[in-house]
C-alpha atoms as a PDB file:
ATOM      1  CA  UNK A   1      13.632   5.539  39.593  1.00  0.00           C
ATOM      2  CA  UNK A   2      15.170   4.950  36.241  1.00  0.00           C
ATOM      3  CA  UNK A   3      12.879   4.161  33.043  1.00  0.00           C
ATOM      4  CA  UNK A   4      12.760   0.449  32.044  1.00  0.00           C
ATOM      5  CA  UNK A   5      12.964   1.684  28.788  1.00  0.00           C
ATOM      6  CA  UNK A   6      16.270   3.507  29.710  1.00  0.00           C
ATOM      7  CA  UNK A   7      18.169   0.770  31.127  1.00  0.00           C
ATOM      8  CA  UNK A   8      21.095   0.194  29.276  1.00  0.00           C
ATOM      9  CA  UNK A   9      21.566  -3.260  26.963  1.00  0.00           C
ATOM     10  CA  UNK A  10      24.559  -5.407  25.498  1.00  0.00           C
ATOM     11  CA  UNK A  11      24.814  -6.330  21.864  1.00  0.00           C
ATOM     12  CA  UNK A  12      23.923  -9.939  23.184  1.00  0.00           C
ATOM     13  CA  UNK A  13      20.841  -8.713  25.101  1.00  0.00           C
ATOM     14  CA  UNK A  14      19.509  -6.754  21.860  1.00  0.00           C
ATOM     15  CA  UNK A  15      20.046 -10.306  20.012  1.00  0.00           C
ATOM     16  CA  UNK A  16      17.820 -11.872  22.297  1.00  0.00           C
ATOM     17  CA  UNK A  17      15.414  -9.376  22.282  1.00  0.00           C
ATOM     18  CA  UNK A  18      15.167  -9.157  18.163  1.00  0.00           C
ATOM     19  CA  UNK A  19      15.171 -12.658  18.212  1.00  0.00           C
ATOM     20  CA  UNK A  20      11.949 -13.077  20.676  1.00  0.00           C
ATOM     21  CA  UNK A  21      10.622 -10.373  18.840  1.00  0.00           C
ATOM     22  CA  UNK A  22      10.642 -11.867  15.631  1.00  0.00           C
ATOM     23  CA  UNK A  23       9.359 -14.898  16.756  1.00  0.00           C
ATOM     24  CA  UNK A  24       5.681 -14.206  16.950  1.00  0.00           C
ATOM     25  CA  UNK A  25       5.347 -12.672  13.653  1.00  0.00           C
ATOM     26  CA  UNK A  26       7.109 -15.901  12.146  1.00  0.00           C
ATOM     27  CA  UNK A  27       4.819 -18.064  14.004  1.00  0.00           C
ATOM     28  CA  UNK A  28       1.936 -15.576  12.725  1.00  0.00           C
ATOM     29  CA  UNK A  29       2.880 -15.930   8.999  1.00  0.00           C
ATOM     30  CA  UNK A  30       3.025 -19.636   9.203  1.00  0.00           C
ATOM     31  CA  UNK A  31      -0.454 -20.493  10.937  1.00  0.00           C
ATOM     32  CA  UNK A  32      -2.089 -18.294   8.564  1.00  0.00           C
ATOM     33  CA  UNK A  33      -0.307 -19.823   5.941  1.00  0.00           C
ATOM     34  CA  UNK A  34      -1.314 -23.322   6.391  1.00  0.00           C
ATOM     35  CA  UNK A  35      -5.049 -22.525   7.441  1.00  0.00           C
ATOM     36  CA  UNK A  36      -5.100 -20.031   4.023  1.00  0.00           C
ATOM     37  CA  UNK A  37      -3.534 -22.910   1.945  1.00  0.00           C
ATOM     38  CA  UNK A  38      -6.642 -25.139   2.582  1.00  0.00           C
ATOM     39  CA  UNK A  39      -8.834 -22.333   1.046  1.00  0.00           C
ATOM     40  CA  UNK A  40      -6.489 -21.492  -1.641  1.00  0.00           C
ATOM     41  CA  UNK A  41      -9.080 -22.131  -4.516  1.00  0.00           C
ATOM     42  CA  UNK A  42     -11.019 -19.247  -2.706  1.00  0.00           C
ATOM     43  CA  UNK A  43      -7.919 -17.246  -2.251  1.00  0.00           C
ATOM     44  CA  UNK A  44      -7.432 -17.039  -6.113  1.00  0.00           C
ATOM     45  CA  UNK A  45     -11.210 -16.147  -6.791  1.00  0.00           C
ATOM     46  CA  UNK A  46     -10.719 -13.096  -5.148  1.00  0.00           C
ATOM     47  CA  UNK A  47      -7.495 -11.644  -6.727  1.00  0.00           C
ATOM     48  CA  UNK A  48      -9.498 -12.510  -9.992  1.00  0.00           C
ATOM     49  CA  UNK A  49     -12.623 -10.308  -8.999  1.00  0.00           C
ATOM     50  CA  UNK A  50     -11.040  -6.985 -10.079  1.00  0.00           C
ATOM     51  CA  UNK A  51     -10.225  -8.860 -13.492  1.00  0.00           C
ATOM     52  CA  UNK A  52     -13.961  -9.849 -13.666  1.00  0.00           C
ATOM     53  CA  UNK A  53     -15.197  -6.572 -12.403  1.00  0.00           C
ATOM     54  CA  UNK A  54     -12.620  -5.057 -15.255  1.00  0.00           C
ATOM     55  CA  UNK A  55     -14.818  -6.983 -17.746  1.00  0.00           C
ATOM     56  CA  UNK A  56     -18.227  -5.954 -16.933  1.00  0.00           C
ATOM     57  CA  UNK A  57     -16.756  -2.218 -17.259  1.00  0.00           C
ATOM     58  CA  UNK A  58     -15.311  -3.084 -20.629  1.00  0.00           C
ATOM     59  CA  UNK A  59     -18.111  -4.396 -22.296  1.00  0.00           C
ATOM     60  CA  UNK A  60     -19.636  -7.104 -23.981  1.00  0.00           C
ATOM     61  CA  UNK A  61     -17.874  -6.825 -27.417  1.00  0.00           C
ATOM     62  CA  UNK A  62     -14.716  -5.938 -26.266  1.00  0.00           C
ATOM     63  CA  UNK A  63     -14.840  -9.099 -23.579  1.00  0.00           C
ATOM     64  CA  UNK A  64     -15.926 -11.324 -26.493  1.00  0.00           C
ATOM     65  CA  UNK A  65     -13.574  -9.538 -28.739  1.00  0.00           C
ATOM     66  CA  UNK A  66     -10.853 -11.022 -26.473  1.00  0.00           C
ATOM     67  CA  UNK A  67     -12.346 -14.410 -25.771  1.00  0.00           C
ATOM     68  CA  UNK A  68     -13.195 -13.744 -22.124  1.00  0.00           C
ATOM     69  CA  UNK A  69     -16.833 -14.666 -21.955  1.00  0.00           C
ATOM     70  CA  UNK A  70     -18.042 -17.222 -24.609  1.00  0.00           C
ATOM     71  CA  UNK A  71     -21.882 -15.344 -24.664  1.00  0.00           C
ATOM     72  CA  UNK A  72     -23.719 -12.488 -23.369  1.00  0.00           C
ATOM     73  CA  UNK A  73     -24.951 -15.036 -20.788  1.00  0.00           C
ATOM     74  CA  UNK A  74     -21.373 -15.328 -19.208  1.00  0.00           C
ATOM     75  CA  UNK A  75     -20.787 -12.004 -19.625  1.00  0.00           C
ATOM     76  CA  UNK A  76     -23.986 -11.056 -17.569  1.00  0.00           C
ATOM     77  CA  UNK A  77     -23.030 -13.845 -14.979  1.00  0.00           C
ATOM     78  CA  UNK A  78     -19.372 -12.955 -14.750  1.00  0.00           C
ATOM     79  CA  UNK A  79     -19.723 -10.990 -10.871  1.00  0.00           C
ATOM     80  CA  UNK A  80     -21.711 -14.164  -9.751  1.00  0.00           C
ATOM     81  CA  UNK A  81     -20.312 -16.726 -10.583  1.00  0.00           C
ATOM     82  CA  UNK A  82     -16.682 -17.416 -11.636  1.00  0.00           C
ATOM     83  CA  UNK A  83     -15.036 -18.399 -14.741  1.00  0.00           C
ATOM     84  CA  UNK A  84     -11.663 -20.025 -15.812  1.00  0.00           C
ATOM     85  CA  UNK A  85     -10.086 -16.753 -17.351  1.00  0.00           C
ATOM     86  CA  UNK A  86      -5.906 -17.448 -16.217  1.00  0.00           C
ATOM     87  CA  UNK A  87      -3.805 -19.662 -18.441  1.00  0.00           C
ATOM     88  CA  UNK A  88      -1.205 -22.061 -16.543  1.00  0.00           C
ATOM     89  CA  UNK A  89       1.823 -23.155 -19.042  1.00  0.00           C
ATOM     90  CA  UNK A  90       3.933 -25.511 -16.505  1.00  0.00           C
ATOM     91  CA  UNK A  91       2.775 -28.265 -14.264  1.00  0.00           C
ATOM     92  CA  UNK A  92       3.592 -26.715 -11.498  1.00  0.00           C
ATOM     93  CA  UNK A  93       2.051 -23.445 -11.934  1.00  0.00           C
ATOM     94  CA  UNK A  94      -1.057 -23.717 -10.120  1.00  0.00           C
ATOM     95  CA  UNK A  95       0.860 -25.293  -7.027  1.00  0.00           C
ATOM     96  CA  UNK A  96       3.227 -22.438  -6.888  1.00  0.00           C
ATOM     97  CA  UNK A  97       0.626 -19.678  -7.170  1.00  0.00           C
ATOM     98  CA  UNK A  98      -1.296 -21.273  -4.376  1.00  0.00           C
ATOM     99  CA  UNK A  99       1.756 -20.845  -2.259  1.00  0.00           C
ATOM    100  CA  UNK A 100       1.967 -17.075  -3.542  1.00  0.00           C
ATOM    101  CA  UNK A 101      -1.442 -16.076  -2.532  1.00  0.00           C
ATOM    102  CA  UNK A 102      -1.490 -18.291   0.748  1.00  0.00           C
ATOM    103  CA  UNK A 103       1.907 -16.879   1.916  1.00  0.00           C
ATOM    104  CA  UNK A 104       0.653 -13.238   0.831  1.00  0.00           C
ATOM    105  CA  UNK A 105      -2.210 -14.034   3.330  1.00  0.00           C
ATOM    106  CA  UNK A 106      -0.057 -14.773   5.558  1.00  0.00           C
ATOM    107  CA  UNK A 107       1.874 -11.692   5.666  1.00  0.00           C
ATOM    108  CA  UNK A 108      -1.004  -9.323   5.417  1.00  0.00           C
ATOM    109  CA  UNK A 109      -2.409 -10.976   8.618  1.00  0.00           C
ATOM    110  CA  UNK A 110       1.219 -10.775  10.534  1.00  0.00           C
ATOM    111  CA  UNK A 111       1.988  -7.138   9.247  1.00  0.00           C
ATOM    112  CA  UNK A 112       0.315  -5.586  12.648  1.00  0.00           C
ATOM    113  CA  UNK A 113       2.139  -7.937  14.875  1.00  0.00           C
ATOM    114  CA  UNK A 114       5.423  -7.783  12.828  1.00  0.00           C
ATOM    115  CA  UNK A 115       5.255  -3.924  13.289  1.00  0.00           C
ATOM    116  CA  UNK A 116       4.451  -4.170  16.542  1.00  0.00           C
ATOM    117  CA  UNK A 117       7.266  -6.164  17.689  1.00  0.00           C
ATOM    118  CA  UNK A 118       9.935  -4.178  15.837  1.00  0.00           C
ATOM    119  CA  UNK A 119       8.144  -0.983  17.791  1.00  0.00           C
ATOM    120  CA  UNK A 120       8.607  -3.098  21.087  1.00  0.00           C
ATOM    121  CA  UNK A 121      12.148  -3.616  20.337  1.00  0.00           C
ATOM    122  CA  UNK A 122      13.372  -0.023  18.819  1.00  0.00           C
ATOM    123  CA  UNK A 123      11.359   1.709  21.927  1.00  0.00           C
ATOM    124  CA  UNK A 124      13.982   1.030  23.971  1.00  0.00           C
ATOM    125  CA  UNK A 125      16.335   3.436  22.085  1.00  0.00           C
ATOM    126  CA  UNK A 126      14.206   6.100  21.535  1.00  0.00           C
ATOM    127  CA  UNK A 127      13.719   9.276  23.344  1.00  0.00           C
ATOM    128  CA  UNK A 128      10.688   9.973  25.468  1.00  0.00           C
ATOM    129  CA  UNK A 129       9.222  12.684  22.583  1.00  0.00           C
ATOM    130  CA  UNK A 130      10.258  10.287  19.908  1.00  0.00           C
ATOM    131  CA  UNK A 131       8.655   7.443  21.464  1.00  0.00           C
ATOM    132  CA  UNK A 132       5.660   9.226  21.659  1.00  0.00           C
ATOM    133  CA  UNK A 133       5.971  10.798  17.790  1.00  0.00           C
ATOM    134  CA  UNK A 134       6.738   7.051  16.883  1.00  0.00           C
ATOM    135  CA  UNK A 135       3.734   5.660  18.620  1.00  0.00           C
ATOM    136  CA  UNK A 136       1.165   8.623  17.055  1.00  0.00           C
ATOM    137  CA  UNK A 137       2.470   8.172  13.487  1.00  0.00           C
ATOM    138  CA  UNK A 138       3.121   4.162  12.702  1.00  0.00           C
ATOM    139  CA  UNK A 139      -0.346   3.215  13.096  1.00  0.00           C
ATOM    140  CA  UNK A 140      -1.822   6.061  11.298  1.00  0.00           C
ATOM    141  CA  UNK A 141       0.642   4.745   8.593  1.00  0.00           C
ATOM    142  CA  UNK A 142      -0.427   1.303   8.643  1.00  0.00           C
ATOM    143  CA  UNK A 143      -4.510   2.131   8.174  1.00  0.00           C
ATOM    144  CA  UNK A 144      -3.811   4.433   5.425  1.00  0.00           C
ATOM    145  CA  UNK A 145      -1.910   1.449   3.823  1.00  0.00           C
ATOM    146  CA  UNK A 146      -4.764  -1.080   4.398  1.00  0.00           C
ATOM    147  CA  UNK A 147      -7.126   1.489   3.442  1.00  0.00           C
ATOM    148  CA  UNK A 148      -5.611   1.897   0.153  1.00  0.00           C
ATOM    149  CA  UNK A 149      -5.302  -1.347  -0.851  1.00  0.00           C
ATOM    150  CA  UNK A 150      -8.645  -1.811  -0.149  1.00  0.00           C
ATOM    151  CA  UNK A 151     -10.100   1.129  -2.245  1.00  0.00           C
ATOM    152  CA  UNK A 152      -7.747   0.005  -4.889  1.00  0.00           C
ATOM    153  CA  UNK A 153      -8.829  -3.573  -5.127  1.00  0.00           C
ATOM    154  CA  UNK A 154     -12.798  -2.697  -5.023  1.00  0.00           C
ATOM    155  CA  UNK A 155     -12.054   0.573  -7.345  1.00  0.00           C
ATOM    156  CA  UNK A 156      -8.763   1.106  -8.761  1.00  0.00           C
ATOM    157  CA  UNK A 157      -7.538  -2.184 -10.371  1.00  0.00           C
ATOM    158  CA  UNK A 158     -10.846  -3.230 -12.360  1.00  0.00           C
ATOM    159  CA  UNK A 159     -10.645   0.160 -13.782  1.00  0.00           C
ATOM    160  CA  UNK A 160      -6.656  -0.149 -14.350  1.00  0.00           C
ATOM    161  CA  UNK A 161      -7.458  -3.709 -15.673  1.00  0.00           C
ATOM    162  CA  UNK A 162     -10.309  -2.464 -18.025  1.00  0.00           C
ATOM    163  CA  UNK A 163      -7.829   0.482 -19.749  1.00  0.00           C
ATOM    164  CA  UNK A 164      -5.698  -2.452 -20.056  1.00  0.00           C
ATOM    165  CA  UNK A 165      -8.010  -4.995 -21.728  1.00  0.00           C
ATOM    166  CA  UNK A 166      -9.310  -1.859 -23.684  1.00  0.00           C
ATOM    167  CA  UNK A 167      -5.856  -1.230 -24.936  1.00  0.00           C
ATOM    168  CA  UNK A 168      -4.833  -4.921 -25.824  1.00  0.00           C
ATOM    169  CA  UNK A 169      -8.592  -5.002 -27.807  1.00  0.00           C
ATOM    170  CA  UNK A 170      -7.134  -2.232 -29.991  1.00  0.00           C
ATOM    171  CA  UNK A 171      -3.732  -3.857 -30.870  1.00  0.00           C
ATOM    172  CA  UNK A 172      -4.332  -5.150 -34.246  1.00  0.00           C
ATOM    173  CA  UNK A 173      -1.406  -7.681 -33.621  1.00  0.00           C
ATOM    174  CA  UNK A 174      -2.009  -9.394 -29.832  1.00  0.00           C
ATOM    175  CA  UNK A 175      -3.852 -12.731 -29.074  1.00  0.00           C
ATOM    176  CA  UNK A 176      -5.170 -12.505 -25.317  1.00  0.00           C
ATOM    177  CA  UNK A 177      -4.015 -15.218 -22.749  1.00  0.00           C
ATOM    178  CA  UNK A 178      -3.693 -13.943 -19.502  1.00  0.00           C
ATOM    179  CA  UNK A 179      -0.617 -15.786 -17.517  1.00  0.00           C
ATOM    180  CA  UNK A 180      -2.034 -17.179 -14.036  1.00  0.00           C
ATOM    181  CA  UNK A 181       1.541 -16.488 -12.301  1.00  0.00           C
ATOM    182  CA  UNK A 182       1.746 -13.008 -14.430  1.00  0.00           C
ATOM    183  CA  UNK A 183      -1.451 -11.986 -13.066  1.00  0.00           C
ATOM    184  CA  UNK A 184      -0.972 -12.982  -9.520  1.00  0.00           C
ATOM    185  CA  UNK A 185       2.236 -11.174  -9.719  1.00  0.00           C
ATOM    186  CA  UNK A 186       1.047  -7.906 -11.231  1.00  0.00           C
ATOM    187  CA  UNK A 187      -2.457  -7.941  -9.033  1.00  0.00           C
ATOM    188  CA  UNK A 188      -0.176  -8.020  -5.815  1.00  0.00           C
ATOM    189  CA  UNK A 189       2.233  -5.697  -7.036  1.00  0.00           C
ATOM    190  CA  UNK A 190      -0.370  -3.153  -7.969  1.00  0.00           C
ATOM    191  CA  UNK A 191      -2.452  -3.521  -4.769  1.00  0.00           C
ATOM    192  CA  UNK A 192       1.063  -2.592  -2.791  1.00  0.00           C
ATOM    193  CA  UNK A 193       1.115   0.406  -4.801  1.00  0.00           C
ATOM    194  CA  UNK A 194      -2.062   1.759  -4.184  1.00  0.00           C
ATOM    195  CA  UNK A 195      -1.012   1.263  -0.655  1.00  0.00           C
ATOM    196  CA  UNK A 196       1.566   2.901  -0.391  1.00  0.00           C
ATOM    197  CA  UNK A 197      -0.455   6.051  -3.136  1.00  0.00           C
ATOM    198  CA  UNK A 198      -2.800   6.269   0.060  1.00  0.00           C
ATOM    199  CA  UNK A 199       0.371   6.686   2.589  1.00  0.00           C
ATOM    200  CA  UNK A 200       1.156  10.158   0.823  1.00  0.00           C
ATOM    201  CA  UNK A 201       0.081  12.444   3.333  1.00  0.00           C
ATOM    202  CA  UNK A 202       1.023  10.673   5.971  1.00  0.00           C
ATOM    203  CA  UNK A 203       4.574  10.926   4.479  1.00  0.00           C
ATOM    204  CA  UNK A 204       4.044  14.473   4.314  1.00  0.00           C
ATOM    205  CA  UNK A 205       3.087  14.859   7.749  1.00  0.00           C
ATOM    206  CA  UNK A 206       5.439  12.874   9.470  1.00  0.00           C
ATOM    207  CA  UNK A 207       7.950  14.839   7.185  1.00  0.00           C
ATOM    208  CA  UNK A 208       6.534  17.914   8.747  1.00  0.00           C
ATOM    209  CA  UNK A 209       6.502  16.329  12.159  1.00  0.00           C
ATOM    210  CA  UNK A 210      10.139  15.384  12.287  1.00  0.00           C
ATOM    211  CA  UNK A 211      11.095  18.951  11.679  1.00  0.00           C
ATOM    212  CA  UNK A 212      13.005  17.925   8.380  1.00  0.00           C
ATOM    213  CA  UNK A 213      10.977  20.420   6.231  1.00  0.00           C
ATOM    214  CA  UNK A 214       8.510  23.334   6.925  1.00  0.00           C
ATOM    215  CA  UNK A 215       4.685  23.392   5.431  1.00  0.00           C
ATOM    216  CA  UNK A 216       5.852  26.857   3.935  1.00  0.00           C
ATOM    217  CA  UNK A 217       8.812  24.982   1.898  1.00  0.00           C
ATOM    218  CA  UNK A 218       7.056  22.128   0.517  1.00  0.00           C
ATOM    219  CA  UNK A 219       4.123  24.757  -0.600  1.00  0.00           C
ATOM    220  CA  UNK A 220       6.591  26.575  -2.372  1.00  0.00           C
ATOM    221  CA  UNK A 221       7.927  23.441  -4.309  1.00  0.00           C
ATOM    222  CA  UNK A 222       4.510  22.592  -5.071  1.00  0.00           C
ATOM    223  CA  UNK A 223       5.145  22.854  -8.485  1.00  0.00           C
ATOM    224  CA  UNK A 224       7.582  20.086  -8.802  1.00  0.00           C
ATOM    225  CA  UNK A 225       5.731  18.148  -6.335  1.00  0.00           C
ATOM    226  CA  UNK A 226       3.023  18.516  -9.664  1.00  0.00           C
ATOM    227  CA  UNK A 227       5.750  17.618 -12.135  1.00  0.00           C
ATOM    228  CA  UNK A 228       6.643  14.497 -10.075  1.00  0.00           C
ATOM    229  CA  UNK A 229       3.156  13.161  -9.452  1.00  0.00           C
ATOM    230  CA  UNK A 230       2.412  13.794 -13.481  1.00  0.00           C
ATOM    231  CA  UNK A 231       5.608  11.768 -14.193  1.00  0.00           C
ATOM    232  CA  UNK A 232       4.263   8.998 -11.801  1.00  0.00           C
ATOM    233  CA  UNK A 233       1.017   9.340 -13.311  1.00  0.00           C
ATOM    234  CA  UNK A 234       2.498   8.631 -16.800  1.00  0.00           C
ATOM    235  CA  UNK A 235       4.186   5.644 -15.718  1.00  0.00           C
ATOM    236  CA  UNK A 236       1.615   4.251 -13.794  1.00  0.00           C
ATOM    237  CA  UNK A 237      -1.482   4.821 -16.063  1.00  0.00           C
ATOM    238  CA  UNK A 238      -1.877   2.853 -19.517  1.00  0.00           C
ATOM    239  CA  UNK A 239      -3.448   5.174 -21.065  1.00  0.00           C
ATOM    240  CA  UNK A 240      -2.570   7.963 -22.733  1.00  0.00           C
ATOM    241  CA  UNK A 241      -5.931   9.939 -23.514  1.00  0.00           C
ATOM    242  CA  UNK A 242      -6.391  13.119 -21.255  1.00  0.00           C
ATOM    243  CA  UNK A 243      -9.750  12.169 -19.289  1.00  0.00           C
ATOM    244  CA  UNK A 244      -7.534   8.585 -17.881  1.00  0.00           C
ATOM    245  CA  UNK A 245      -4.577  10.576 -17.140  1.00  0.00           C
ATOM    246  CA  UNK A 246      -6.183  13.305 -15.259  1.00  0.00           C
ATOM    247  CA  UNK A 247      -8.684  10.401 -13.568  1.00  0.00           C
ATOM    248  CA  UNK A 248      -5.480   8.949 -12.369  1.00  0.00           C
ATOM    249  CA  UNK A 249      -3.600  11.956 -11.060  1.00  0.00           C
ATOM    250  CA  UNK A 250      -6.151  14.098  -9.134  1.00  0.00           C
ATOM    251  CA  UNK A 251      -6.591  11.966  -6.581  1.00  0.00           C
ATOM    252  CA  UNK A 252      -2.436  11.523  -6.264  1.00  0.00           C
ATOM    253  CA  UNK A 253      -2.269  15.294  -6.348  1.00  0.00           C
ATOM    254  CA  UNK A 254      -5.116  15.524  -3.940  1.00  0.00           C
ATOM    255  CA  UNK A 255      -3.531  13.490  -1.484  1.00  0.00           C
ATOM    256  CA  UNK A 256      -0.464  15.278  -1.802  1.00  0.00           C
ATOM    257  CA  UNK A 257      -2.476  18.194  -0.546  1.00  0.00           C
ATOM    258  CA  UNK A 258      -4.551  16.954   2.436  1.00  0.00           C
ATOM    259  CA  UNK A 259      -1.378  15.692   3.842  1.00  0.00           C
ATOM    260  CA  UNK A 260      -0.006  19.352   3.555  1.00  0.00           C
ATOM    261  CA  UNK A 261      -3.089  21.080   4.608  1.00  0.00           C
ATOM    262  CA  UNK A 262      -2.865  18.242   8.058  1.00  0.00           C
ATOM    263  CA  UNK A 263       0.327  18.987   8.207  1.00  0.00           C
ATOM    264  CA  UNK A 264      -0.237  22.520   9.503  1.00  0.00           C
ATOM    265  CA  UNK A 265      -1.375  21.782  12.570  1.00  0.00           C
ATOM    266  CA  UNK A 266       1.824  19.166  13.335  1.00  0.00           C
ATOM    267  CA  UNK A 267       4.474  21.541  13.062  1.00  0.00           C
ATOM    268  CA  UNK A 268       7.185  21.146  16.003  1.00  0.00           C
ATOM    269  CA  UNK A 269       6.905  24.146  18.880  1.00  0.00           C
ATOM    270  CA  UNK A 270      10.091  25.746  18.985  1.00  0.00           C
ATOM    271  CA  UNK A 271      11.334  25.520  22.718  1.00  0.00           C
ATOM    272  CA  UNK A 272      11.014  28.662  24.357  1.00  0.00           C
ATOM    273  CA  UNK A 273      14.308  30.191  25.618  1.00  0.00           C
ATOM    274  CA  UNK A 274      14.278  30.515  29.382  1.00  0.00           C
ATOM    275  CA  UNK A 275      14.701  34.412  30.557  1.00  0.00           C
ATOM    276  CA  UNK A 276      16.285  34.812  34.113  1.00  0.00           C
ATOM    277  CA  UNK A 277      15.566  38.363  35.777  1.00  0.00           C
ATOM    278  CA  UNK A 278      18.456  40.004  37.138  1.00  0.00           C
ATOM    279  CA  UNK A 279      18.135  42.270  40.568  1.00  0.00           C
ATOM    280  CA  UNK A 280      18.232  45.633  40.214  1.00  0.00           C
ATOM    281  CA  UNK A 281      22.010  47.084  40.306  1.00  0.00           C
ATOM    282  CA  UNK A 282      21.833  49.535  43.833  1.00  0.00           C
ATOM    283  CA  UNK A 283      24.949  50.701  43.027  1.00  0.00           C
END
């Protein structure tokens, strides 16, 4: 009896089929949109906590240096109990970051189901072993993800924020006000990144996986995997004293290795020929 999976499907049929698929994940986005608009207010405390976690790590004379607590009072409050720190230059500012952060909410929460429908509707073209490759590596992918933007909002952007605040403190020639859209923009773009930072060894592995490289060859171009992660490391860090830069890129290079070191045990079993015994020649 022939797989359901490998029954044959016309261009229409696949239509239909993305088109069902995609409706879930729509309907998904758009619940949790309207439910996370009503808490909006809340929504925008929370993308500031890494700012106000940023200024407790910087200091009190640095923070009052740049005008973000008034007292030592606010400043020993500022993880309790929130404070208006993001300027808004246009009417329409605060509207328009609401929908930002209530539509962002909205994707985070239909990211699993979006993922899961697209799965549902490439299975059908996919081999048996690639189905079951597939099915072992995309969710492994998506925790990492999650994972990492989690450790990077509780750790990684108030520390990123406070080399930031401690490097506009030093500029002899910058006034501090803090965009509200700028922010919003730059916290969401950064929390991405350390999500996709945390998918590193699952790239490697899958790499691995796939048969597309060996463990043997990427070990051996270790060394420009190091030159690459210190170039990213420059670009992504603010600061340029040793101790930030190397508090940055250990953990990059670290993940780097695990997923080689995991990537060991996942490499592909080379078929193994079939050897047919011939009879003995009589003769």
């Amino acid at each position: 009896m022939p797989n359901i999976f490998d029954l044959p499907m016309g261009l229409g049929d696949h239509l239909h089929e993305l088109r069902r698929r995609l409706i879930w994940p729509l309907i998904t986005i758009g619940v949790v949109f309207v439910v996370a608009f009503g808490f909006e207010g809340k929504l925008k405390e929370m993308t500031v906590w890494p700012l106000r976690k940023a200024i407790h790590i910087i200091g009190y004379q640095t923070a009052h240096q740049l005008n973000l607590v008034s007292d030592q009072k606010a400043y020993d409050e500022i993880l309790i109990h929130p404070s208006r720190m993001l300027v808004v230059m246009s009417v329409e500012e605060s509207t328009t970051t609401a929908v930002t952060v209530s539509g962002a909410a909205g994707i985070a929460v239909a990211l699993p189901v979006l993922l899961y429908n697209i799965w549902q509707f490439v299975v059908v073209g996919l081999t048996s072993k690639e189905r079951r490759l597939a099915f072992l590596f995309l969710p492994l992918g998506v925790i990492l993800f999650y994972t990492g933007a989690v450790v990077g909002y509780f750790l990684g952007l108030p520390y990123f924020y406070a080399w930031l605040l401690q490097f506009t403190a030093g500029d002899p020639t910058a006034v501090y006000m803090l965009r509200q859209s700028s922010y919003i923009s730059f916290f969401f773009t950064w929390t991405i990144s350390f999500g996709l930072i945390m998918d590193i060894p699952w790239l490697v592995m899958v790499l691995v996986r796939t048969g597309l490289v060996t463990p043997q060859v990427i070990a051996k171009a270790r060394k420009y995997v190091i030159f690459g992660n210190i170039v990213l490391t420059c670009c992504l860090c603010p600061a340029t004293d040793l101790f930030s830069l190397s508090a940055m890129f250990l953990p990059i290079q670290l993940l780097f290795e695990v997923g080689l070191f995991a990537s060991r045990f996942m490499v592909p079993k080379k078929a193994v020929p079939l050897v047919v015994a011939q009879a003995p020649d009589d003769g």
